[in-house]
Protein backbone atom coordinates (compact mmCIF):
# COMPACT_ATOMS: atom_id res chain seq x y z
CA UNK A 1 -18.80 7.68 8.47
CA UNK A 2 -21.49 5.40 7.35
CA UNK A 3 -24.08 8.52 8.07
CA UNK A 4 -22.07 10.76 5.47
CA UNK A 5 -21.87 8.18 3.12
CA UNK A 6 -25.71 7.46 3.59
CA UNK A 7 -26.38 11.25 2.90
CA UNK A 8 -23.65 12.38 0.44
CA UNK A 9 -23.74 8.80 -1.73
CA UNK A 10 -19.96 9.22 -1.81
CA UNK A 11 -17.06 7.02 0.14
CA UNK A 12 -14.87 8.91 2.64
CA UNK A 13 -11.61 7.49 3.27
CA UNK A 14 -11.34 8.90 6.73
CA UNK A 15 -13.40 10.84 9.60
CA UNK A 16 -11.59 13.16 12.90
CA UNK A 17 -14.69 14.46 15.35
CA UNK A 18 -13.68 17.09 17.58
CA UNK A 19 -15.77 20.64 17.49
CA UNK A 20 -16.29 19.86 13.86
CA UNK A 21 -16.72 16.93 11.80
CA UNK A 22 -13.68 16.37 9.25
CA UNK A 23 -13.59 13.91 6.38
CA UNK A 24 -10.96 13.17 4.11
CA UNK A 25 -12.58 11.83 0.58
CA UNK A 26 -11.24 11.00 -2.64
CA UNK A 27 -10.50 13.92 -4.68
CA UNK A 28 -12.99 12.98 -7.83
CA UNK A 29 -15.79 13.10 -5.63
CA UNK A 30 -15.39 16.22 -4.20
CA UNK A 31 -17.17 17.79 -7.79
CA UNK A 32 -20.65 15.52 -6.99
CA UNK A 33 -20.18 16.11 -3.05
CA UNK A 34 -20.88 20.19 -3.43
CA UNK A 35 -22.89 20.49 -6.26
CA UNK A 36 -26.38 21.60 -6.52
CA UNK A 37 -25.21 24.35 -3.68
CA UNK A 38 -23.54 22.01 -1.10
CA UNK A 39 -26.77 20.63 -0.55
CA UNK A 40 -25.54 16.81 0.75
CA UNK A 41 -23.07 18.65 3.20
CA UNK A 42 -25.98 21.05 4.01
CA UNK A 43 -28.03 18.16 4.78
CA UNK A 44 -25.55 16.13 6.93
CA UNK A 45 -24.44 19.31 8.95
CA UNK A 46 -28.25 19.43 9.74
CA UNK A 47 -28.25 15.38 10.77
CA UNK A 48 -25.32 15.99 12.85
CA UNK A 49 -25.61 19.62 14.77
CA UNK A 50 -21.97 20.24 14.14
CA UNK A 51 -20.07 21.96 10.79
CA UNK A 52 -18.71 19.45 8.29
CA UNK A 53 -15.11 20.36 6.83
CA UNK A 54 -13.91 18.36 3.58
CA UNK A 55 -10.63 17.39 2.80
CA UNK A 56 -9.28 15.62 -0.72
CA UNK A 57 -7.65 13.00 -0.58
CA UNK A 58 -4.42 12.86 -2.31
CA UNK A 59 -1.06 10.33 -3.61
CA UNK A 60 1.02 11.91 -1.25
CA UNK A 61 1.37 13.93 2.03
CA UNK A 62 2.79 17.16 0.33
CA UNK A 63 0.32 17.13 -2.12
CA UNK A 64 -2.23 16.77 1.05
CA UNK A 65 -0.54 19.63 2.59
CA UNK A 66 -0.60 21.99 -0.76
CA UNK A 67 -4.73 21.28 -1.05
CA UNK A 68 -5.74 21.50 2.52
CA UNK A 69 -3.63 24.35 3.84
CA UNK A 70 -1.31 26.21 0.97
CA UNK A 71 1.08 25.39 -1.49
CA UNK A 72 2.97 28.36 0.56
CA UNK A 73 4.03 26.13 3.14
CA UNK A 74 7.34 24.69 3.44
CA UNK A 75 8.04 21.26 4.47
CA UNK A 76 11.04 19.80 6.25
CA UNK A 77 10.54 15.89 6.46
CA UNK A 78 12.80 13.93 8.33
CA UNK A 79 13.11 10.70 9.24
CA UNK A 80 10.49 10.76 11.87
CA UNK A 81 8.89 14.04 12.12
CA UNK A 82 7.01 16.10 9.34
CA UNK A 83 7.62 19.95 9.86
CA UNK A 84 5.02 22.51 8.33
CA UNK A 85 6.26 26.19 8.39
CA UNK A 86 3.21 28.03 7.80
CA UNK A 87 3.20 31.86 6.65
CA UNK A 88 0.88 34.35 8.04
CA UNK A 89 -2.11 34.22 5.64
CA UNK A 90 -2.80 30.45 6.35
CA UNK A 91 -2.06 30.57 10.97
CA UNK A 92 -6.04 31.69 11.22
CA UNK A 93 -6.95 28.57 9.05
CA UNK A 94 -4.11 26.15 9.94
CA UNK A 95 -5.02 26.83 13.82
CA UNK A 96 -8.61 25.67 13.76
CA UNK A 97 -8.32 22.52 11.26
CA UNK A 98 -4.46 21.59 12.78
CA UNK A 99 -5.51 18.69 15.10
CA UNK A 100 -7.71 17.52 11.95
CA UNK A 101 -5.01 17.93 9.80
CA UNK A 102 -2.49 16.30 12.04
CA UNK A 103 -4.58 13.03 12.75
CA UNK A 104 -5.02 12.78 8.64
CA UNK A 105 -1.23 13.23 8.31
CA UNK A 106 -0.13 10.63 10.81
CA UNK A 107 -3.41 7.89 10.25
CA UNK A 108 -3.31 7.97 5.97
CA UNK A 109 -0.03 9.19 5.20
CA UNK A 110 1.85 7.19 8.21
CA UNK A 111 3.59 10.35 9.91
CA UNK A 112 5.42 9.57 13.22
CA UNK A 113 4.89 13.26 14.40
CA UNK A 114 3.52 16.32 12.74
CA UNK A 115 4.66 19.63 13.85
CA UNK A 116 3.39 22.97 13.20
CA UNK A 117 5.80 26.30 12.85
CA UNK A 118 4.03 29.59 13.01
């Protein structure tokens, strides 16, 4: 985290590492964080030999859910699991950032358990 602050000059709130590097930060930076081409994320995917995904960061876990994945998806919240029916234009995108996704939901948001329907 401190390396993408270092490069992009802008705070992330969170980080998840698995085949790609995922932060989550605040949604006013996002503007700064891609301008001039992308060329800060350009930079740090070259630092860190693996693809760098951005997430905003947002009040509230639905609104999280509507910016990162769809504001298609429907969510059942219960008392301690989140479900998130996804439709068929967002499985391709959903199934490669979910783990990401589900580590954001449960570590900012405080979500027992996250589950995915397809």
């Amino acid at each position: 985290m401190s390396l993408f602050e270092l490069v992009t000059d802008t705070v992330s709130v969170d980080c998840v590492i698995n085949d790609q590097i995922y932060f989550v930060v605040d949604k006013k930076n996002m503007k700064t964080l891609f301008a001039n081409k992308g060329e800060k994320i350009k930079l740090l995917r070259k630092h860190v030999g693996k693809n760098v995904v951005v997430f905003p960061y947002c009040a509230t876990k639905e609104e999280f859910i509507n910016e990162v994945i769809s504001d298609k998806v429907k969510v059942k919240d219960t008392e301690d699991t989140l479900k998130l029916f996804i439709n068929r234009q967002d499985t391709k995108k959903v199934k490669r950032d979910h783990h990401a996704i589900k580590n954001f939901l449960e570590r900012i948001y405080n979500v027992d358990k996250v589950l995915f329907r397809w």
